[in-house]
N, C-alpha and C. Protein backbone atom coordinates (compact mmCIF):
# COMPACT_ATOMS: atom_id res chain seq x y z
N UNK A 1 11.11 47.31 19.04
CA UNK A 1 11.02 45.91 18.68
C UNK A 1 11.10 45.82 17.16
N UNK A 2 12.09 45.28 16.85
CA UNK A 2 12.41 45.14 15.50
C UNK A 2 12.39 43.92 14.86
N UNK A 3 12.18 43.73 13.41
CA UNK A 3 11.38 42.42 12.91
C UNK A 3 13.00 41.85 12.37
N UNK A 4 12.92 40.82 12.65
CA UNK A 4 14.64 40.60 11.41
C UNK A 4 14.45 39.59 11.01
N UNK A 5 14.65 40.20 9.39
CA UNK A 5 13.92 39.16 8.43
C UNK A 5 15.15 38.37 8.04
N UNK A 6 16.19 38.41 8.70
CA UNK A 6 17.30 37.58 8.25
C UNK A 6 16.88 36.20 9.21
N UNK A 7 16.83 36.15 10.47
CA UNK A 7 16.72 35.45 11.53
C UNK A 7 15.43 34.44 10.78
N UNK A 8 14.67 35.51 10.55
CA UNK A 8 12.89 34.43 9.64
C UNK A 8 13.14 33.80 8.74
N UNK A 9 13.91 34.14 7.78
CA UNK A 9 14.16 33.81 6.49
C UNK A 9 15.03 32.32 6.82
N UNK A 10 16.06 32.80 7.63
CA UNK A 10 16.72 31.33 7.88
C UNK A 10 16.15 30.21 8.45
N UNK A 11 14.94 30.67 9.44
CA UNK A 11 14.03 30.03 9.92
C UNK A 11 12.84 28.85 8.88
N UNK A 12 12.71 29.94 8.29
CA UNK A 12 11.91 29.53 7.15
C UNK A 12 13.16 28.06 6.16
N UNK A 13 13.94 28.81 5.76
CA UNK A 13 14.92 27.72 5.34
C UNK A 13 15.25 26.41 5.80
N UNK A 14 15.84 26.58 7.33
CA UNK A 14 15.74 25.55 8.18
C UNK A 14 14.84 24.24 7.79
N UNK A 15 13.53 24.99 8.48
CA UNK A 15 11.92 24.44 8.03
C UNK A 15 12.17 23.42 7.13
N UNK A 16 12.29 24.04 5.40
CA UNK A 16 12.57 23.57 4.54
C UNK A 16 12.87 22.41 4.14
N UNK A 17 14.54 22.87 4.54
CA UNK A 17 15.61 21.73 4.38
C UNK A 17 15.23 20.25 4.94
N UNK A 18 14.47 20.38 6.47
CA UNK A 18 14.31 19.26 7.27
C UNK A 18 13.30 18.64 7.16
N UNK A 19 12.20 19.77 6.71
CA UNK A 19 11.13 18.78 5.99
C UNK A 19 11.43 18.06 4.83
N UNK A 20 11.94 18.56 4.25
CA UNK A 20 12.52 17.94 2.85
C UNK A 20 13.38 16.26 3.15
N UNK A 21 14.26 16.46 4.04
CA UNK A 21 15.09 15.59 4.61
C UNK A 21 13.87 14.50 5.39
N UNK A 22 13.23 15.11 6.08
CA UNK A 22 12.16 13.89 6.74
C UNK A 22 11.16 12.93 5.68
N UNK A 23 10.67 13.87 4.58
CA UNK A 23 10.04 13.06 3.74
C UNK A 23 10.92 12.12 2.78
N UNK A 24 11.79 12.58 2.65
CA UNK A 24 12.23 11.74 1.99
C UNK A 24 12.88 10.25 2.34
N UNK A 25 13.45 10.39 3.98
CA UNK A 25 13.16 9.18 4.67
C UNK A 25 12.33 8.52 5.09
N UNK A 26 11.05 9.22 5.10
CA UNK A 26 9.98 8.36 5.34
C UNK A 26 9.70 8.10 3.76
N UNK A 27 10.09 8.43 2.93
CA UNK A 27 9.44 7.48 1.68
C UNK A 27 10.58 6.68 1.26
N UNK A 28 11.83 6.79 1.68
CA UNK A 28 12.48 5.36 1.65
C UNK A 28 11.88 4.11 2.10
N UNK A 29 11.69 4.95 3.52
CA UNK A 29 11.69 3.63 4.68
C UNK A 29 10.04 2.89 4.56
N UNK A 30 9.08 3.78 3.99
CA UNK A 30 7.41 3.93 3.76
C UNK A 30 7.27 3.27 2.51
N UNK A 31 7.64 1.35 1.94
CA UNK A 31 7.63 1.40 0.74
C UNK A 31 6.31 0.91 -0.06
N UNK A 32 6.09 0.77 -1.23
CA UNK A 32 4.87 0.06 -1.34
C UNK A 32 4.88 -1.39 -1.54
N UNK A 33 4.14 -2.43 -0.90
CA UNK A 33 4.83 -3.64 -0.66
C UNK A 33 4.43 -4.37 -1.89
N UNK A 34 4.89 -5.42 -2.75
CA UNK A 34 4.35 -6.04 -3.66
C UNK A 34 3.33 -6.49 -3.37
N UNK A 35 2.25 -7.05 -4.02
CA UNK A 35 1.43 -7.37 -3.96
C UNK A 35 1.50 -9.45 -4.19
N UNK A 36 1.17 -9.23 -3.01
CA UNK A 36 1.22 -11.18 -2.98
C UNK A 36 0.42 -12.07 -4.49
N UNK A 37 1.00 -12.60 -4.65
CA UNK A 37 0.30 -13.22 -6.26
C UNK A 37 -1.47 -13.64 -5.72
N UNK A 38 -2.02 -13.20 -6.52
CA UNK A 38 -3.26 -14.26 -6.25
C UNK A 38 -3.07 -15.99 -6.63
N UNK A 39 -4.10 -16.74 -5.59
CA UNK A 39 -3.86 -17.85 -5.76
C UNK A 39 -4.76 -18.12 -7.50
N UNK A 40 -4.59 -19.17 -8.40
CA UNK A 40 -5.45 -19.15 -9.54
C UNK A 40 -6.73 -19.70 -8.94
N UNK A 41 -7.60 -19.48 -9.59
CA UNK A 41 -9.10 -19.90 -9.26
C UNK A 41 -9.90 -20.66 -10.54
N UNK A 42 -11.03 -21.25 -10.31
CA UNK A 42 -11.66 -21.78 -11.40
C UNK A 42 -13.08 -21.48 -11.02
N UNK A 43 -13.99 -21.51 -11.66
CA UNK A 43 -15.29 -21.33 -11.39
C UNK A 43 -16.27 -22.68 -11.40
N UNK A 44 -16.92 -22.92 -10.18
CA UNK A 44 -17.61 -24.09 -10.19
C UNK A 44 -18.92 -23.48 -11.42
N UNK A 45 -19.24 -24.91 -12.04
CA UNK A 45 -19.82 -24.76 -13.10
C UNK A 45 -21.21 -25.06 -12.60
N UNK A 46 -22.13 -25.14 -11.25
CA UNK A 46 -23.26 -25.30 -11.12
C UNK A 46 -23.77 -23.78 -10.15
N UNK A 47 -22.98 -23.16 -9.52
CA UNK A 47 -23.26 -22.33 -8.73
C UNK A 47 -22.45 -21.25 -9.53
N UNK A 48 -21.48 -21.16 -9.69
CA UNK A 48 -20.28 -20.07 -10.20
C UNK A 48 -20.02 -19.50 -9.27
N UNK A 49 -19.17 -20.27 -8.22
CA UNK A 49 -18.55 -19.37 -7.25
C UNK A 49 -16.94 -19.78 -7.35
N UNK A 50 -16.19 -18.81 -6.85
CA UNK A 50 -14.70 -19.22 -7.34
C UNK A 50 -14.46 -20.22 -6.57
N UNK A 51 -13.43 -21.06 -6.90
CA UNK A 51 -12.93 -22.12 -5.33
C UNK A 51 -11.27 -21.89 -6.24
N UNK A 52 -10.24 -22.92 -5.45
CA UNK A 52 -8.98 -22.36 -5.84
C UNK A 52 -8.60 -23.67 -7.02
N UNK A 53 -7.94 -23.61 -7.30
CA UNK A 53 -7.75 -24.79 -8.36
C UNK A 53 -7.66 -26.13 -8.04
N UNK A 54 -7.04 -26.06 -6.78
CA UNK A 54 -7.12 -27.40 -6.34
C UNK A 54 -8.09 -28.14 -5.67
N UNK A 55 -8.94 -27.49 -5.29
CA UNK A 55 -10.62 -28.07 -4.58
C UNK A 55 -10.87 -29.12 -5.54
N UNK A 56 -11.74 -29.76 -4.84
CA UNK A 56 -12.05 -31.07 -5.67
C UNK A 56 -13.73 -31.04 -4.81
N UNK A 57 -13.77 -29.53 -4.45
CA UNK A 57 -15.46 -29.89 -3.84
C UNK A 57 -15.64 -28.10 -3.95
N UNK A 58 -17.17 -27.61 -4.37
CA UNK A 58 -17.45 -26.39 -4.25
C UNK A 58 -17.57 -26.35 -2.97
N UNK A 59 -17.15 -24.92 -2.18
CA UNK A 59 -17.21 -24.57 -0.76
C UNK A 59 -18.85 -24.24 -0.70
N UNK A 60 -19.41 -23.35 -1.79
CA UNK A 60 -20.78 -23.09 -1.60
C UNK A 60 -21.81 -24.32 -2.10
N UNK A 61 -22.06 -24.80 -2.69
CA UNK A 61 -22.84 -25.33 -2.78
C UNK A 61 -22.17 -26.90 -2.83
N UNK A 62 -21.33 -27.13 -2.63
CA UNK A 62 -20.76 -28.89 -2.31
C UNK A 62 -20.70 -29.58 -3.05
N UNK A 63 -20.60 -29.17 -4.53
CA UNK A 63 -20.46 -30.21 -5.53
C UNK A 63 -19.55 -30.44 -5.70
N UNK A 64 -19.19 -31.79 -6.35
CA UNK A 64 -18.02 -32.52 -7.10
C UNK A 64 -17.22 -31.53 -8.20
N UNK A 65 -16.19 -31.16 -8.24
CA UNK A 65 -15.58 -30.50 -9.27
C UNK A 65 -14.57 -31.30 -10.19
């Protein structure tokens, strides 16, 4: 029983090549997605909790803005 390191070696290569080939389509296809804008915010001035700019009432504590 004889070892043949030609047969491994190509084996090993194989390996290689296709891993190489798989990652790199999965990091085409795997992208990182932008990041959605945040909406702007303002800070209610009796509690200081954010609400969005257009509120015209704090969500936490219910004041007039």
């Amino acid at each position: 029983m004889a070892i043949s390191y030609g047969a491994f070696i190509n084996s090993v290569i194989s390996f290689v090549i296709v891993a190489f080939v798989v990652w790199r389509l999965s990091k085409t296809f795997i992208r990182a997605e932008t990041a959605a804008p945040t909406p702007e915010m303002k800070t209610c001035p009796y509690c200081q909790e954010l609400v969005p700019v257009a509120a015209t009432t704090c969500r936490a504590c219910t004041s007039a803005i």
